[in-house]
PDB file of N, CA and C in Angstrom:
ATOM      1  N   UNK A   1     -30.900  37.621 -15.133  1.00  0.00           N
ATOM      2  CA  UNK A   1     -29.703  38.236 -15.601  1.00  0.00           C
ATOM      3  C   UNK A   1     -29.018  37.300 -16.605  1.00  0.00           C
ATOM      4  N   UNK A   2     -28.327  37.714 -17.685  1.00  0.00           N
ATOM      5  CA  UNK A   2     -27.545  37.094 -18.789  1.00  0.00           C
ATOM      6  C   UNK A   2     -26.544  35.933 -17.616  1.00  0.00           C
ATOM      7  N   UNK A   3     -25.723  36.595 -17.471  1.00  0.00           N
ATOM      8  CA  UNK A   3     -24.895  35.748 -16.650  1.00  0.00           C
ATOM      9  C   UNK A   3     -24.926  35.161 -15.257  1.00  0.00           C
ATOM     10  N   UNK A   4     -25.743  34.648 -15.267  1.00  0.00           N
ATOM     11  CA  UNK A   4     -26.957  33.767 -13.997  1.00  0.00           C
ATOM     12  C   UNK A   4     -25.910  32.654 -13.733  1.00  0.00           C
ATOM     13  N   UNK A   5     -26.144  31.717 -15.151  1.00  0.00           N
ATOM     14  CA  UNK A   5     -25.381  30.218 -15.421  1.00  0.00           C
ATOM     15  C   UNK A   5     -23.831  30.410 -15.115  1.00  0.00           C
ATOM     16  N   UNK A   6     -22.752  31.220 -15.828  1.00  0.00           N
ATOM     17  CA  UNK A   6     -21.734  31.790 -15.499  1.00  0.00           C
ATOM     18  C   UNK A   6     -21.433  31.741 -13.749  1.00  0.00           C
ATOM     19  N   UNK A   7     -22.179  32.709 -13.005  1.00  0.00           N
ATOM     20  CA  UNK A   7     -21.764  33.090 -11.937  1.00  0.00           C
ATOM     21  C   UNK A   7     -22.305  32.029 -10.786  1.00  0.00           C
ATOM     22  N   UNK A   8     -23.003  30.720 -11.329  1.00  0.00           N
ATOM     23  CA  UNK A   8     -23.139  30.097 -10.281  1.00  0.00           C
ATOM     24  C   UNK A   8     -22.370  29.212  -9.720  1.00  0.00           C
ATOM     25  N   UNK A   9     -22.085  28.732  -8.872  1.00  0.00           N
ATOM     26  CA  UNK A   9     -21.252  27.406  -8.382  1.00  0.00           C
ATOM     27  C   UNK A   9     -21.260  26.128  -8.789  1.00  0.00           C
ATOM     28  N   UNK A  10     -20.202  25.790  -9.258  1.00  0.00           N
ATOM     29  CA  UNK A  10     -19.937  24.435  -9.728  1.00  0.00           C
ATOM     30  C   UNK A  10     -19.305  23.170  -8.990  1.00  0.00           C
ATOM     31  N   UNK A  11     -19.408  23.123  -7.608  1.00  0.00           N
ATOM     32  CA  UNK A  11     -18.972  22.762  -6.307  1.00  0.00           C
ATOM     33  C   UNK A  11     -20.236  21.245  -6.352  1.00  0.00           C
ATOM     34  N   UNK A  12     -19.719  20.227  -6.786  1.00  0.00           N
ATOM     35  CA  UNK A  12     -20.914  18.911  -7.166  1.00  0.00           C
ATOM     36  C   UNK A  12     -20.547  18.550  -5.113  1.00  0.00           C
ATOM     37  N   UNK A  13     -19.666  18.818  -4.855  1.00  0.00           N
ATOM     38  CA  UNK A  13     -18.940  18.186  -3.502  1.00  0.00           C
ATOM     39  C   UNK A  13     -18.477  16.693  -3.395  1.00  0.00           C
ATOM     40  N   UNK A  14     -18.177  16.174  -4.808  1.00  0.00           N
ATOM     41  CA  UNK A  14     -16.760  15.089  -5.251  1.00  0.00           C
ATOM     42  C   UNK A  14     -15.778  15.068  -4.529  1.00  0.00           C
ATOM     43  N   UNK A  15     -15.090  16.468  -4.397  1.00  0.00           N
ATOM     44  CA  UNK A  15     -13.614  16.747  -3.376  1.00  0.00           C
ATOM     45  C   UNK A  15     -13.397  15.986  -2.065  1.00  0.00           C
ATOM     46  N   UNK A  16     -14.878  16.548  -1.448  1.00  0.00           N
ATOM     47  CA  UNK A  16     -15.870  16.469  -0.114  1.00  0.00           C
ATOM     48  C   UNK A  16     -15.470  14.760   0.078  1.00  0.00           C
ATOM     49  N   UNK A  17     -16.282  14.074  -0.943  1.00  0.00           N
ATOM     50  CA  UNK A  17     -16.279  12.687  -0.982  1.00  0.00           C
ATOM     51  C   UNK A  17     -15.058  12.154  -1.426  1.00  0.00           C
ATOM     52  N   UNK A  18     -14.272  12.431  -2.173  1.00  0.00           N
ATOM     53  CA  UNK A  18     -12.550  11.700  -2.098  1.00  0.00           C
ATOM     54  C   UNK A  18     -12.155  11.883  -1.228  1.00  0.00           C
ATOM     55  N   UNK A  19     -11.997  12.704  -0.081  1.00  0.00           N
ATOM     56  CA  UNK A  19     -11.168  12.940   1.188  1.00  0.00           C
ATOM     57  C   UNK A  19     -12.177  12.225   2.229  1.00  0.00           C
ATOM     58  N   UNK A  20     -13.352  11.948   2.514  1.00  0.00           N
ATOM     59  CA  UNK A  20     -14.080  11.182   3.217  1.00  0.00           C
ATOM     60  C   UNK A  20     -13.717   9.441   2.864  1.00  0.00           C
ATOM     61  N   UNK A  21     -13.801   9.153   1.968  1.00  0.00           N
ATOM     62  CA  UNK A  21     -13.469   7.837   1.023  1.00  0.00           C
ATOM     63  C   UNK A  21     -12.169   7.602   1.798  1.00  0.00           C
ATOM     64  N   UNK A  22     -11.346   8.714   1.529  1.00  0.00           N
ATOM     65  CA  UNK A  22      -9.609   8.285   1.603  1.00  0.00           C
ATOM     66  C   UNK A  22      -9.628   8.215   3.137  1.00  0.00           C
ATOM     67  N   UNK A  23      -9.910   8.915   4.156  1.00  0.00           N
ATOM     68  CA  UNK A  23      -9.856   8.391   5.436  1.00  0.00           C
ATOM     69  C   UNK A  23     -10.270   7.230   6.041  1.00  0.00           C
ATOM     70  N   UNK A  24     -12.013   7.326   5.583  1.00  0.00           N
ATOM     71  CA  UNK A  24     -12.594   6.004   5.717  1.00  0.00           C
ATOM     72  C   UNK A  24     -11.618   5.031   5.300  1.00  0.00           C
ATOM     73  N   UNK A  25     -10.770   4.877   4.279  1.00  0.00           N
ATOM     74  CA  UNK A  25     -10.016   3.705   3.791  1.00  0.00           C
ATOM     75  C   UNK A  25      -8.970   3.309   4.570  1.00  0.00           C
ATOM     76  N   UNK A  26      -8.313   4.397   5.419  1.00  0.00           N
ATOM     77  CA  UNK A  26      -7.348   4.330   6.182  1.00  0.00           C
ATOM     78  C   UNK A  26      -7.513   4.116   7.618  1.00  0.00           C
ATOM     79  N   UNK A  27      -8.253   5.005   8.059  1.00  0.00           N
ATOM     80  CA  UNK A  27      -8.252   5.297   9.662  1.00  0.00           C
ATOM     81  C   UNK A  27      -9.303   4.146   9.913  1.00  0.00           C
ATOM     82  N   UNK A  28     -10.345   3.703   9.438  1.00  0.00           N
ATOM     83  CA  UNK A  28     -11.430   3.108   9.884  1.00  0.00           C
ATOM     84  C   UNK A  28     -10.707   1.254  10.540  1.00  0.00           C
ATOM     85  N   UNK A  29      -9.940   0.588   9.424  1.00  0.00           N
ATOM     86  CA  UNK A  29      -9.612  -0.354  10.131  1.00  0.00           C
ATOM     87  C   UNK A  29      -8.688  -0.538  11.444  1.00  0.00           C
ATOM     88  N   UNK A  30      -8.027   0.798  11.352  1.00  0.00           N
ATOM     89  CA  UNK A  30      -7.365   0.844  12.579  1.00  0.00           C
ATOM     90  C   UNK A  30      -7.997   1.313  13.795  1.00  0.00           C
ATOM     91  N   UNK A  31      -9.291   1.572  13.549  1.00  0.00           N
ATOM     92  CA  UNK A  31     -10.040   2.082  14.664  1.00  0.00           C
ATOM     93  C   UNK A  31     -10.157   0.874  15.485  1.00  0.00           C
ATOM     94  N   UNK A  32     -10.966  -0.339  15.155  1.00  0.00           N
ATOM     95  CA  UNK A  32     -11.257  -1.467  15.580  1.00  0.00           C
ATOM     96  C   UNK A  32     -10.768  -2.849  15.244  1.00  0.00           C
ATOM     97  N   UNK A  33      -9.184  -2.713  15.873  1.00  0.00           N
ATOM     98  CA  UNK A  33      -9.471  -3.667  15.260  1.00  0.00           C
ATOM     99  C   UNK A  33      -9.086  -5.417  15.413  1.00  0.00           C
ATOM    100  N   UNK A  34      -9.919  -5.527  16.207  1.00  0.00           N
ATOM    101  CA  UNK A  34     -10.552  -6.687  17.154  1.00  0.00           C
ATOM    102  C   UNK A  34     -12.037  -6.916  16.295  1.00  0.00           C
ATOM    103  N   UNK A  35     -12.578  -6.209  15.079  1.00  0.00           N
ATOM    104  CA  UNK A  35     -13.608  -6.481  14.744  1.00  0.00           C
ATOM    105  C   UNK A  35     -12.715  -6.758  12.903  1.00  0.00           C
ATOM    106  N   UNK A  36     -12.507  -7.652  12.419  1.00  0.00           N
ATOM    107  CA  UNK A  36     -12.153  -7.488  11.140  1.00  0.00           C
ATOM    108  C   UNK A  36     -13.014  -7.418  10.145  1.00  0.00           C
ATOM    109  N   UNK A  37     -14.468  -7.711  10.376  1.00  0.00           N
ATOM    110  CA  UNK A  37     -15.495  -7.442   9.403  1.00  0.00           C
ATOM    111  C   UNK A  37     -15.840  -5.952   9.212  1.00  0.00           C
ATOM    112  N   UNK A  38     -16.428  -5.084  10.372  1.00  0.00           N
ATOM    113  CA  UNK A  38     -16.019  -3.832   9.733  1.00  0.00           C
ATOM    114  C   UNK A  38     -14.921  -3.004   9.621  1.00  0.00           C
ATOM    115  N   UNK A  39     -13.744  -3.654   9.691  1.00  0.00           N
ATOM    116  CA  UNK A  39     -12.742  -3.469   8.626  1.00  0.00           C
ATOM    117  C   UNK A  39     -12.083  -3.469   7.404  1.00  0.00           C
ATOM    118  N   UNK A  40     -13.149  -4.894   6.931  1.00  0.00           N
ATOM    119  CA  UNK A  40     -13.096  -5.208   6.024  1.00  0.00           C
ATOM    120  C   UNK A  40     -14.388  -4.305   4.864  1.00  0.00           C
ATOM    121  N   UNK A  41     -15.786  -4.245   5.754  1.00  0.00           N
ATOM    122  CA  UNK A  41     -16.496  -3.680   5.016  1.00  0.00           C
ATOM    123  C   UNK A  41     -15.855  -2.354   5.007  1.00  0.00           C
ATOM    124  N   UNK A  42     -15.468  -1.281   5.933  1.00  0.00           N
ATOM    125  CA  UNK A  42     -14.796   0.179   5.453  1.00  0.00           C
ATOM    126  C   UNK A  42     -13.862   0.210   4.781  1.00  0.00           C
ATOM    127  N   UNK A  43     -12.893  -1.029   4.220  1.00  0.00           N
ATOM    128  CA  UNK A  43     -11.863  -1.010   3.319  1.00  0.00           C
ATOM    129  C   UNK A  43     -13.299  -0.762   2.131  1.00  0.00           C
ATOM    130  N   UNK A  44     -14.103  -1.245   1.828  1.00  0.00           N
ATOM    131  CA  UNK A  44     -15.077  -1.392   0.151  1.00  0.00           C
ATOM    132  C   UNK A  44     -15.954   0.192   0.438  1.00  0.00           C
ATOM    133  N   UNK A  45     -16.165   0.436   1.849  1.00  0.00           N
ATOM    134  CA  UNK A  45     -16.891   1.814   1.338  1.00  0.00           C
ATOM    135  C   UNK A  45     -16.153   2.791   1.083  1.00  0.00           C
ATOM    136  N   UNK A  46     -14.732   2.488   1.736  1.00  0.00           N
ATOM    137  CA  UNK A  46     -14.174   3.789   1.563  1.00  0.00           C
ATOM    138  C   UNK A  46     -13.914   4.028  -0.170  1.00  0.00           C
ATOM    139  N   UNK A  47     -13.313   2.610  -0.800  1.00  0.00           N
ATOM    140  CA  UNK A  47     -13.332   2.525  -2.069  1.00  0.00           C
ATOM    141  C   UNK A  47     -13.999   2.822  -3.089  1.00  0.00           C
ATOM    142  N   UNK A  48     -15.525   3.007  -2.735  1.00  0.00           N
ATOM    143  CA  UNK A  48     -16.509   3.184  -2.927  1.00  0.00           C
ATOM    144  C   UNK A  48     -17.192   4.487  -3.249  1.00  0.00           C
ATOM    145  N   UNK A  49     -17.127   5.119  -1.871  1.00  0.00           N
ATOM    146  CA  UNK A  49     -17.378   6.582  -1.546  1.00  0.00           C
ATOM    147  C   UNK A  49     -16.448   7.105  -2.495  1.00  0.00           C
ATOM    148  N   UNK A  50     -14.871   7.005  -2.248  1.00  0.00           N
ATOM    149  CA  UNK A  50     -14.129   7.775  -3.092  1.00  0.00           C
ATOM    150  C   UNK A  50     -14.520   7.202  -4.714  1.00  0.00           C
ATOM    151  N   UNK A  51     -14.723   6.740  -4.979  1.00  0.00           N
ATOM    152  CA  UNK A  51     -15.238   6.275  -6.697  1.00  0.00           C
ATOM    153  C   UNK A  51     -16.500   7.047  -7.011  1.00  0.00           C
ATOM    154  N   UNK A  52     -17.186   7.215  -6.091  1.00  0.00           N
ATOM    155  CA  UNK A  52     -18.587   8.507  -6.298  1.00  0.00           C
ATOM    156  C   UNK A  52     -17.990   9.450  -6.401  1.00  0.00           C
ATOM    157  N   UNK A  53     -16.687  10.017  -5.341  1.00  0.00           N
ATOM    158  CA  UNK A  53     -16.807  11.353  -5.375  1.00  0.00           C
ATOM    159  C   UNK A  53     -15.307  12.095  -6.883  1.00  0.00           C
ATOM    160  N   UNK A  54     -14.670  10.528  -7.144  1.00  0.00           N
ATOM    161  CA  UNK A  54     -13.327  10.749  -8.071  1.00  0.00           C
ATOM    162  C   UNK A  54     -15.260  11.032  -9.908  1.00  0.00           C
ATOM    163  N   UNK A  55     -15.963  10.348  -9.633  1.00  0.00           N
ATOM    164  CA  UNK A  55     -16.903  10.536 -11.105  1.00  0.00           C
ATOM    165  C   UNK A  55     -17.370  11.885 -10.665  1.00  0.00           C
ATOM    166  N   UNK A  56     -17.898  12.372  -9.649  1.00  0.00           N
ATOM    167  CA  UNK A  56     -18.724  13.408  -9.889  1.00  0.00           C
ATOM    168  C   UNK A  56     -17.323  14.881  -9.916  1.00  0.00           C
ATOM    169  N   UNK A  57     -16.335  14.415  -9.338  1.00  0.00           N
ATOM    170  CA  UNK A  57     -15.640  15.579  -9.500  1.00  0.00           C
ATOM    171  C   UNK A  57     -14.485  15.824 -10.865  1.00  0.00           C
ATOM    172  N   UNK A  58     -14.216  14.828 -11.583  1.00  0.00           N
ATOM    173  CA  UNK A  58     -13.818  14.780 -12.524  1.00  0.00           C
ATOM    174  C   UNK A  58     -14.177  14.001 -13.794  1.00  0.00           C
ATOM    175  N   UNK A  59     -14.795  12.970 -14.253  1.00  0.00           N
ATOM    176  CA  UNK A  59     -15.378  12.599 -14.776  1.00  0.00           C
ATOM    177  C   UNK A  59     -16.954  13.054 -15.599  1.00  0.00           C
ATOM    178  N   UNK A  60     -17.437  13.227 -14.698  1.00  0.00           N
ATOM    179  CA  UNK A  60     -19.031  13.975 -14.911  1.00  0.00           C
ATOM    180  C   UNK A  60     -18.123  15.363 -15.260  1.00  0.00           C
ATOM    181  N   UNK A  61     -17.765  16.092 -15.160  1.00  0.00           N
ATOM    182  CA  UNK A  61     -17.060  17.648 -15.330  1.00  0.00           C
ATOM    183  C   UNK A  61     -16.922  17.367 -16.946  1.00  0.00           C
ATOM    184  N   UNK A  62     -15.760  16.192 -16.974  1.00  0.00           N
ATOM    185  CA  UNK A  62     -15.462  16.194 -18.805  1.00  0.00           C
ATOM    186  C   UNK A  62     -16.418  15.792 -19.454  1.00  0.00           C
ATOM    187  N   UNK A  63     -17.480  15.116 -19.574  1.00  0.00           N
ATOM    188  CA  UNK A  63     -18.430  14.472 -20.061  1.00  0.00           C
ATOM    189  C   UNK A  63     -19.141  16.111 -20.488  1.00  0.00           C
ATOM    190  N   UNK A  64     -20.301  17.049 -19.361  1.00  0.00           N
ATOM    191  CA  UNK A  64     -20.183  17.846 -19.597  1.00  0.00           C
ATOM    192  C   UNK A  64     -19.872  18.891 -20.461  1.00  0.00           C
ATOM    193  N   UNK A  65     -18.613  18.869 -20.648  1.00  0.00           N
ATOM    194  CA  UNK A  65     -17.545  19.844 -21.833  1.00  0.00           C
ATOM    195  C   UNK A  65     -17.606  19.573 -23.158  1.00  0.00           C
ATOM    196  N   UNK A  66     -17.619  18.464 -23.236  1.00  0.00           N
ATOM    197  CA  UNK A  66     -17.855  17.886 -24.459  1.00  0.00           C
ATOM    198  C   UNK A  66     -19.199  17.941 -25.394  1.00  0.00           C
TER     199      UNK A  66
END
């Protein structure tokens, strides 16, 4: 069909990964925390994760357009 490309989903799941990132960043050191190393490492993934999911959901989009 002509409009195949049009009607498909553009859902990379970036969103998915900024709100995973942003908890991980928050809730994770307060989970444990009598352990400050993986506190310290879920402070960098959460930073992390959300930096994958802030390129694929806005970044990669404008690149794209252009």
């Amino acid at each position: 069909m002509v409009h195949t490309e049009h009607n498909r989903s553009k859902n990379s799941g970036g969103f998915a990964l900024i709100i995973f990132g942003a908890l991980l960043l928050f809730l994770a050191p307060n989970i444990y925390p009598e352990m400050p190393d993986l506190g310290t490492v879920s402070l960098f993934g959460g930073m992390v994760i959300g930096g994958i999911g802030f390129y694929l959901k806005f970044i990669k989009t404008r690149q794209r357009r252009t």
